[in-house]
N, C-alpha and C. Protein backbone atom coordinates (compact mmCIF):
# COMPACT_ATOMS: atom_id res chain seq x y z
N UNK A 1 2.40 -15.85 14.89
CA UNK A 1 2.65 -16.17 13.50
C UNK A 1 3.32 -17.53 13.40
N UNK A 2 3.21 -18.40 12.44
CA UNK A 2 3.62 -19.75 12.25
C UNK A 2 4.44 -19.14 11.56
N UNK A 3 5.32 -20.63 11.34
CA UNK A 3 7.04 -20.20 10.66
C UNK A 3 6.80 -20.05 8.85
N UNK A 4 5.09 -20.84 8.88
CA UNK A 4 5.32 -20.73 7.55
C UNK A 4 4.35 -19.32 6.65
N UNK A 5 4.32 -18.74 7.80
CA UNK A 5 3.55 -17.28 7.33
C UNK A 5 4.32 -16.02 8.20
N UNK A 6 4.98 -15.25 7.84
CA UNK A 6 6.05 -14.57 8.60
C UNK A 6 5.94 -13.05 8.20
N UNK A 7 4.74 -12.70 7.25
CA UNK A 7 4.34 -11.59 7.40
C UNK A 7 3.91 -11.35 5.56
N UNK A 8 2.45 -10.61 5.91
CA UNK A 8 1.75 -10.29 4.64
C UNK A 8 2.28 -9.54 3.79
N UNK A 9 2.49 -9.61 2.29
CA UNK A 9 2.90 -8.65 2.04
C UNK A 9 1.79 -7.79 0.10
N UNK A 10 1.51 -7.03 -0.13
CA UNK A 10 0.74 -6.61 -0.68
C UNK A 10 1.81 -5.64 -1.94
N UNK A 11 1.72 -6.24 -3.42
CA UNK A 11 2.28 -5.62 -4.20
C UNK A 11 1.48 -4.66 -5.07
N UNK A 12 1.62 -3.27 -5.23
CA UNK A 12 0.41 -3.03 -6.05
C UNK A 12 0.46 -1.98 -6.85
N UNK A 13 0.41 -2.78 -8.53
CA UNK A 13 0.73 -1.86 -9.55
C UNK A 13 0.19 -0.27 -9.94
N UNK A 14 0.22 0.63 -9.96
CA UNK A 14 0.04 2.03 -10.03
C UNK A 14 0.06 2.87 -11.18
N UNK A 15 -0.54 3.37 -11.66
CA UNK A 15 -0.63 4.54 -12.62
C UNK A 15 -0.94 5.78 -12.07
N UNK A 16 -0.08 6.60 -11.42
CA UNK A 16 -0.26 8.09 -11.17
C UNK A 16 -0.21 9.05 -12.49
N UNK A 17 -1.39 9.53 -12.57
CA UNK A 17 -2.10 11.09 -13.23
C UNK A 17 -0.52 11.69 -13.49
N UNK A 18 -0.35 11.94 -15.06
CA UNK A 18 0.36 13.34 -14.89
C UNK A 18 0.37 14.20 -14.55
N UNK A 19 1.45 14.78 -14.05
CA UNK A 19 1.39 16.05 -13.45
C UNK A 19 1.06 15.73 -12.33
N UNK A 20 0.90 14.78 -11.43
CA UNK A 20 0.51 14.61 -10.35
C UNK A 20 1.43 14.12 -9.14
N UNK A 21 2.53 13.87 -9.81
CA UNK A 21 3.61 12.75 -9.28
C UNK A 21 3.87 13.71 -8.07
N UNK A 22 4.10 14.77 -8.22
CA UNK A 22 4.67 15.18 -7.03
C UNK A 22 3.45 15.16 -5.87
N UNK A 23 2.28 15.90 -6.28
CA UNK A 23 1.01 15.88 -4.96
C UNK A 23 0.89 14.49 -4.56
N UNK A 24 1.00 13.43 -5.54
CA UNK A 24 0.78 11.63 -4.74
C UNK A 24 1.97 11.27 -3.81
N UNK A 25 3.05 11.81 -4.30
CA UNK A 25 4.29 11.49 -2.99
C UNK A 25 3.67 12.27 -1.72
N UNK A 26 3.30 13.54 -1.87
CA UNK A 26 3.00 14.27 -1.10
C UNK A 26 1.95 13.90 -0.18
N UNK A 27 0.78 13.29 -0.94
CA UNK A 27 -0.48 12.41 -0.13
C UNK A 27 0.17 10.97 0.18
N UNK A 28 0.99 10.25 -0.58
CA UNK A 28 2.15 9.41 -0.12
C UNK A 28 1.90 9.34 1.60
N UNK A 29 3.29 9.73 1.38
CA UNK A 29 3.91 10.31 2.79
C UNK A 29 3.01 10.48 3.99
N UNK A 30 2.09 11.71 3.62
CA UNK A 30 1.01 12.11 5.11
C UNK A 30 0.19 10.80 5.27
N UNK A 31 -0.43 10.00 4.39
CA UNK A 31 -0.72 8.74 4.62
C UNK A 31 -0.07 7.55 5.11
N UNK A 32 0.96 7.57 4.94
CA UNK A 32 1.74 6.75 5.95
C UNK A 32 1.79 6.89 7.33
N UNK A 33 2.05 8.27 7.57
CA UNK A 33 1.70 8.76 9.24
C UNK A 33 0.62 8.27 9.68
N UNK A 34 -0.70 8.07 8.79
CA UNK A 34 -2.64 7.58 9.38
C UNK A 34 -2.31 6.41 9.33
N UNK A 35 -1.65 5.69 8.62
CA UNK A 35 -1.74 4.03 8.02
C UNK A 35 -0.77 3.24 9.30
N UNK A 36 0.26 4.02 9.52
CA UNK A 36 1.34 3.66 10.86
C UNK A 36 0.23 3.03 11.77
N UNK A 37 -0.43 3.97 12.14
CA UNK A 37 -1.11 3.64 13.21
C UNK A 37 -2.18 2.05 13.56
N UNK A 38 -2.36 1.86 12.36
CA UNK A 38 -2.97 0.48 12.33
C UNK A 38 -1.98 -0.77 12.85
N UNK A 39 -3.26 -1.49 13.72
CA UNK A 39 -2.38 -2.43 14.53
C UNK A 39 -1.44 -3.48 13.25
N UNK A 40 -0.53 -3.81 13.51
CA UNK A 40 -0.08 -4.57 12.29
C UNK A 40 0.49 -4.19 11.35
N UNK A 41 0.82 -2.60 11.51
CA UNK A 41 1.49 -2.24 9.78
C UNK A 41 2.90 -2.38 10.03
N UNK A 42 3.66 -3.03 8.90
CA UNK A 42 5.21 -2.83 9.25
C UNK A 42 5.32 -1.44 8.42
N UNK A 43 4.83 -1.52 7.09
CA UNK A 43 6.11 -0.49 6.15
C UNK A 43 5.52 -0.50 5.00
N UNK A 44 5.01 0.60 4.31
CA UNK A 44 4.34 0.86 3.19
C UNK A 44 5.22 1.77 2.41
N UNK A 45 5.86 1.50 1.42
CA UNK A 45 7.13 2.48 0.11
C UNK A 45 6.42 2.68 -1.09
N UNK A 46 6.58 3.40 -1.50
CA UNK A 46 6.21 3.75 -3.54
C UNK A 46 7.54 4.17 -4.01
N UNK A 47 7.45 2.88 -5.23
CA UNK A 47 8.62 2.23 -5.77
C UNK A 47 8.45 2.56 -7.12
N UNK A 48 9.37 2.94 -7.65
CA UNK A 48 9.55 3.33 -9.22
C UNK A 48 10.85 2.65 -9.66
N UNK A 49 9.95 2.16 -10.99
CA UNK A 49 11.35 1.29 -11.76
C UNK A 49 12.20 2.46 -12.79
N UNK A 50 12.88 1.81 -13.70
CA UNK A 50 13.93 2.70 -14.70
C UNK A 50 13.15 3.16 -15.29
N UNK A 51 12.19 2.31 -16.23
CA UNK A 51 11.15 2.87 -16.75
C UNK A 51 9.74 3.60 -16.76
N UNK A 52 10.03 4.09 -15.24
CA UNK A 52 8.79 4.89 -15.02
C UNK A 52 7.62 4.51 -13.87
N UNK A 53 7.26 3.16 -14.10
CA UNK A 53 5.95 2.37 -13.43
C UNK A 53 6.41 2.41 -11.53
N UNK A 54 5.16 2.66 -11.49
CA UNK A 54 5.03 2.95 -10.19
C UNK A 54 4.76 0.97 -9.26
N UNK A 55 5.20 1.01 -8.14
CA UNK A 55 4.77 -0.28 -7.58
C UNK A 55 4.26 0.49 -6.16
N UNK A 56 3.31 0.22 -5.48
CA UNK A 56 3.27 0.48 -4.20
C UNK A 56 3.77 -1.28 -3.10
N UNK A 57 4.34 -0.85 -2.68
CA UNK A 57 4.80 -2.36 -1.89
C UNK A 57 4.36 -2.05 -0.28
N UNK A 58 3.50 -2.87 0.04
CA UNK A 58 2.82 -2.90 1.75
C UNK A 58 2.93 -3.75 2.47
N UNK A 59 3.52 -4.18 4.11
CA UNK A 59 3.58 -5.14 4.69
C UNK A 59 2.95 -4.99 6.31
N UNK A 60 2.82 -5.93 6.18
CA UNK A 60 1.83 -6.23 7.29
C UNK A 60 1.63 -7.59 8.05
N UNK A 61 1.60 -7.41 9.21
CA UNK A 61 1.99 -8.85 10.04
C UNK A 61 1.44 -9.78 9.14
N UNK A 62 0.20 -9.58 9.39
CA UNK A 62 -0.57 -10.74 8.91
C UNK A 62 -1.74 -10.30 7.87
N UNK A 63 -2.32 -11.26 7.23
CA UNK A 63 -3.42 -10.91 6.50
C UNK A 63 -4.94 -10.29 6.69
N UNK A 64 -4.87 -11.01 7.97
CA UNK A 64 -6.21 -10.60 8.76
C UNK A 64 -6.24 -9.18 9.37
N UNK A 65 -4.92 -8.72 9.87
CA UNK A 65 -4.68 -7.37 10.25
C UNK A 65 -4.96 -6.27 9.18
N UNK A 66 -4.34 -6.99 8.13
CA UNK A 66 -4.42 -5.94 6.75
C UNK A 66 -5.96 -5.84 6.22
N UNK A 67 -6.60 -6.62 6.17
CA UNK A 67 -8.09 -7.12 5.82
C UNK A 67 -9.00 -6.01 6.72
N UNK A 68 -8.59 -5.86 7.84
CA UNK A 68 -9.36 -5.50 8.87
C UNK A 68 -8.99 -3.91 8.71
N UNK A 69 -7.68 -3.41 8.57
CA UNK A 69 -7.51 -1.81 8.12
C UNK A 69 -8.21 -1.54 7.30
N UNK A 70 -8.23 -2.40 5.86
CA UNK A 70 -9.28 -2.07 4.92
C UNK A 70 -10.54 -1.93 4.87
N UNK A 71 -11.27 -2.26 6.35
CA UNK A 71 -12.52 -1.97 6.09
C UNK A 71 -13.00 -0.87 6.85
N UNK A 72 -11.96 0.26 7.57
CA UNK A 72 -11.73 1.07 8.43
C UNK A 72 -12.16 2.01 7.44
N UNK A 73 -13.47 3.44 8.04
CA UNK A 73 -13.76 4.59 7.43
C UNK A 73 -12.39 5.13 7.12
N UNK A 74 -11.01 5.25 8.07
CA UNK A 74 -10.24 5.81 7.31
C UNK A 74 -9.01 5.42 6.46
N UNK A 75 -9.31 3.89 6.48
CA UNK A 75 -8.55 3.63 4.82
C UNK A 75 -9.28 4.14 4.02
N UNK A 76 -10.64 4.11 3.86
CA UNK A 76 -11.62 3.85 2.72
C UNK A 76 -11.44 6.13 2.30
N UNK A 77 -11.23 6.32 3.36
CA UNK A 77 -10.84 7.98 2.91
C UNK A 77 -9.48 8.36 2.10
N UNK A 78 -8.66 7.31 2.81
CA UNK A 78 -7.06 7.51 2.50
C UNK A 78 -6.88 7.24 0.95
N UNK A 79 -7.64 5.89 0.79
CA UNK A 79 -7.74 4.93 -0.44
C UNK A 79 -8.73 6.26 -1.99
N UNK A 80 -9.83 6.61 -1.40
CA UNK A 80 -10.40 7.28 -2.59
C UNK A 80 -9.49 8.55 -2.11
N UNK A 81 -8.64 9.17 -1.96
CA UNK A 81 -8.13 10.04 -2.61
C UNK A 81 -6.77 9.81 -3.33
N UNK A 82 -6.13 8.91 -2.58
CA UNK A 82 -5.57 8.09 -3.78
C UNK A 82 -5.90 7.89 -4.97
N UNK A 83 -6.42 7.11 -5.09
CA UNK A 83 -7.18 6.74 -6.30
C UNK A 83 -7.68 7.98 -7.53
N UNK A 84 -8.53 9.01 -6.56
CA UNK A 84 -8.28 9.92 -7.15
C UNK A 84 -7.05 11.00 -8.28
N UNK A 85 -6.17 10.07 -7.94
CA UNK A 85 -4.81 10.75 -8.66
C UNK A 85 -4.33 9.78 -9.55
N UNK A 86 -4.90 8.35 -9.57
CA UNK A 86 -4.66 7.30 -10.35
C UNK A 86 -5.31 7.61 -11.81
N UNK A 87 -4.44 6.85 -12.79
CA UNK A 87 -5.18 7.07 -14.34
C UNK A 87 -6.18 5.65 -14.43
N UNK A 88 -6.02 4.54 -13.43
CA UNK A 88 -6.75 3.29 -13.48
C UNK A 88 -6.26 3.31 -12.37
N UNK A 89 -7.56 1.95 -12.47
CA UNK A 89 -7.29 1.32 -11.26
C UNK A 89 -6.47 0.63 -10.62
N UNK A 90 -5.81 0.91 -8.91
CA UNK A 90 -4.66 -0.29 -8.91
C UNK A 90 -4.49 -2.04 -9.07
N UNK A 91 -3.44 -2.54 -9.22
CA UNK A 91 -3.78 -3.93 -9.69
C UNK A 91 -2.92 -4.85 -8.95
N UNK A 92 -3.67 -4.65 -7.65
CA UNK A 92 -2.74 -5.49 -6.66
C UNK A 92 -2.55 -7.31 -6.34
N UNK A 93 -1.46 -7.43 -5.93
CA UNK A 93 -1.13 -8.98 -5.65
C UNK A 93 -1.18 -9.30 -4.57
N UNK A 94 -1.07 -10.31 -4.47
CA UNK A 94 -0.62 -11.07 -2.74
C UNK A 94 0.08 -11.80 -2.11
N UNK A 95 0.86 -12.01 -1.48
CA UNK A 95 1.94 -12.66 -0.97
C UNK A 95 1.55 -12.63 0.85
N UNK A 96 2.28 -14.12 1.13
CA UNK A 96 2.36 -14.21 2.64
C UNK A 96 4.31 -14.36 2.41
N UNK A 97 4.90 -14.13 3.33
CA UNK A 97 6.19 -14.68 3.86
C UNK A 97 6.70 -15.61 4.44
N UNK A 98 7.43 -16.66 3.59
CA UNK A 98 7.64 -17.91 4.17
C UNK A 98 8.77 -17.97 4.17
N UNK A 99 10.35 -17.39 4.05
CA UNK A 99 11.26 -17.57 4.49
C UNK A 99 11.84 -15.87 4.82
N UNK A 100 12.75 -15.77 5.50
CA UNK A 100 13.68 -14.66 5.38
C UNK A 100 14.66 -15.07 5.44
């Protein structure tokens, strides 16, 4: 990694289904255990503000690492059942890391 890229990081806005909040922590969680395993993952959280809105926040060495999970049969499993519990679609950002 160069000093001026110090790790990917992926912000991504969320609308979880009512009534659902608890089964998406629940698919949450066990998905983190499958997602660990990808070369490159630091740390994937679901973040809730005062007012409710969900953020999923994802990091990952690099971009190319993250790029490359995503095209894995089992993101693409992990991802549509996710989604499945979403009221829309997520509306993610992008960031690299240039200082700590």
């Amino acid at each position: 990694m160069t000093p001026h890229n110090l790790m990917f990081v992926a912000i991504v806005e969320i609308q979880i289904k009512k009534g659902q909040e608890n089964e998406f922590k629940n698919w949450f969680n066990e998905s983190n255990q499958e997602l660990s395993k990808f070369d490159g993952f630091v740390n994937r959280r679901l973040l809730e503000s005062n007012n409710g809105k969900n953020i999923v926040l994802v990091e990952f060495e690099t971009k190319e690492k993250f790029e490359k999970m995503h095209q894995t049969p089992e993101h693409m499993r992990i991802q549509s059942k996710g989604h499945s519990m979403m009221d829309s679609p997520p509306k993610p950002a992008f960031y690299n890391v240039i200082s700590k």
